[in-house]
Protein backbone atom coordinates (compact mmCIF):
# COMPACT_ATOMS: atom_id res chain seq x y z
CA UNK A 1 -5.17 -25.00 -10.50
CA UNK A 2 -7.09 -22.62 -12.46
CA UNK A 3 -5.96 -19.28 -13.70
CA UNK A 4 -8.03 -16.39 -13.52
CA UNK A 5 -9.74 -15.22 -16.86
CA UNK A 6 -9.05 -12.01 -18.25
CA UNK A 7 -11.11 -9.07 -17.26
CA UNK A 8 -12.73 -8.32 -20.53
CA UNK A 9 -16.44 -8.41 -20.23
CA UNK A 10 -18.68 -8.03 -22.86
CA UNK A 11 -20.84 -4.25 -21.93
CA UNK A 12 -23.12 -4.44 -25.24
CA UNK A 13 -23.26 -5.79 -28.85
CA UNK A 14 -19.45 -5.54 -30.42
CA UNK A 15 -18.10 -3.59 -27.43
CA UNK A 16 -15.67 -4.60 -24.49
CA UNK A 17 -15.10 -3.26 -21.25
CA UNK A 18 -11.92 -3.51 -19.60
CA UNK A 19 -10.50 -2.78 -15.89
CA UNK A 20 -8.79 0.01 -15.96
CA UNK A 21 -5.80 1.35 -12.90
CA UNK A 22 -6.83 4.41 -12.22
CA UNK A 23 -3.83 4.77 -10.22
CA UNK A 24 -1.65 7.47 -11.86
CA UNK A 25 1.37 8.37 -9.10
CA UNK A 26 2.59 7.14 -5.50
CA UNK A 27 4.31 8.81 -3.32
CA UNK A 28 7.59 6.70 -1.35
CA UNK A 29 7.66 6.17 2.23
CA UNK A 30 10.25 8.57 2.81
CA UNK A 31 7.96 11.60 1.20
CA UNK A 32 4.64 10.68 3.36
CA UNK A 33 7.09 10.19 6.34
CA UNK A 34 8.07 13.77 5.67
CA UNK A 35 4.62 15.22 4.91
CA UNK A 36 3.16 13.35 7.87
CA UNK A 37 6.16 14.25 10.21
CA UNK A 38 6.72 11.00 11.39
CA UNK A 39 9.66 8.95 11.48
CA UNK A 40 10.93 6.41 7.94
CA UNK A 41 11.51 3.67 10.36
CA UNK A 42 8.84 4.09 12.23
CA UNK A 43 6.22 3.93 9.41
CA UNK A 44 8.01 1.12 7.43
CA UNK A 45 6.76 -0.33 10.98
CA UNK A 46 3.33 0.30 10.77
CA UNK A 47 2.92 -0.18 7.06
CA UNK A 48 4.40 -3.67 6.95
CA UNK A 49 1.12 -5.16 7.91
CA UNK A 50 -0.76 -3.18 4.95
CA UNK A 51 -0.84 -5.21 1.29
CA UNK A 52 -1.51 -3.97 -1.42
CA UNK A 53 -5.30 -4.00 -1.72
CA UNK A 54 -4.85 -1.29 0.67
CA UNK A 55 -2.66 1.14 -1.21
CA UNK A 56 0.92 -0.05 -0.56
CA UNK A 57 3.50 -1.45 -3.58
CA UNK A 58 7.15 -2.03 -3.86
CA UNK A 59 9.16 -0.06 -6.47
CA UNK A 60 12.06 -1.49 -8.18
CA UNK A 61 15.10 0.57 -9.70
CA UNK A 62 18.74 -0.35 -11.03
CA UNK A 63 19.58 -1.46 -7.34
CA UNK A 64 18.33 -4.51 -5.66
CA UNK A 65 16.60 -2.83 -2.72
CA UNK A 66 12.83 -1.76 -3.08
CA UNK A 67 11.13 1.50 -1.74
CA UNK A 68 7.80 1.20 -0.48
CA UNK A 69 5.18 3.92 -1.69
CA UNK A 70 1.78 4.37 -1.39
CA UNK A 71 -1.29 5.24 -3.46
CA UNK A 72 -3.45 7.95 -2.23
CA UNK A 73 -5.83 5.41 -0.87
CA UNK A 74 -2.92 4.13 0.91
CA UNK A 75 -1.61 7.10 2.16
CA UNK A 76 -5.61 7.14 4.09
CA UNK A 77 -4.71 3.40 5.26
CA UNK A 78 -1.73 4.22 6.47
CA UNK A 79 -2.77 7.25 8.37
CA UNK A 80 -5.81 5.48 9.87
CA UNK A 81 -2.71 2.69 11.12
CA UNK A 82 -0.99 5.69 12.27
CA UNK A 83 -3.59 6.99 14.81
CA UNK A 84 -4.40 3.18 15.72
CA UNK A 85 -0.95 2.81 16.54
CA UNK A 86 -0.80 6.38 18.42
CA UNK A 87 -3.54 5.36 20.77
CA UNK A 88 -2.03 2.11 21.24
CA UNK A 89 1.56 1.72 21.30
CA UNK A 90 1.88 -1.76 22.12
CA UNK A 91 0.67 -2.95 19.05
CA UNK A 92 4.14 -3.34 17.44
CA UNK A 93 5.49 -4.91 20.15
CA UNK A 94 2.95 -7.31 20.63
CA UNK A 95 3.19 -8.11 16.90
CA UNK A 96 6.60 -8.59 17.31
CA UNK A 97 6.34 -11.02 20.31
CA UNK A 98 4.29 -12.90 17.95
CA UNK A 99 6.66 -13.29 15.47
C-alpha cells in the first residue's frame, strides 16, 4: 500500500505551494434544519447518503456522540437532496428496503 505524498508542490524557484482549507465555519444540522424549516430527523435522513466531498463532517466534543454540520457547499448539497427528496418521497424508503 502506498501512502499519498504530501501536497507541497514546487510553484517556482525556492517557493512552495501548499493546499490550503478554505473552509472557515459549519453550521450543525440542527441550525440548517431550523433555517431551512425542516425537520432534525428528517434531514439527518437525507444527509446520511452525502460524504464529505460534498460538504458534510462529524464534530466531536467532551461527549461521545457526534453532530453532523455542514459547509456552505454542503448546505447547497443538501438542499439540492432536499428538493430531490420532495419530488420523490420514496426515495428513503426504497433506500431503506435496500438496506
Amino acid at each position: 500500500m502506498e501512502l499519498a505524498g504530501p501536497i507541497i508542490t514546487p510553484s517556482s524557484p525556492g517557493g512552495l505551494m501548499m493546499h490550503v482549507n478554505k473552509v472557515h465555519s459549519v453550521k450543525t444540522i440542527d441550525c440548517v434544519a431550523r433555517e431551512l424549516g425542516e425537520s432534525v430527523d428528517w434531514l439527518h435522513d437525507v444527509a446520511d447518503e452525502m460524504d464529505t466531498e460534498d460538504g458534510v463532517i462529524w464534530v466531536y466534543g467532551d461527549s461521545d456522540n457526534g453532530v453532523m454540520a455542514f459547509t456552505n457547499f454542503g448546505i447547497e448539497t443538501l438542499t439540492d437532496l432536499i428538493e430531490m427528496h420532495k419530488q420523490d418521497p420514496t426515495i428513503l424508503q426504497r433506500r431503506n428496503d435496500q438496506a
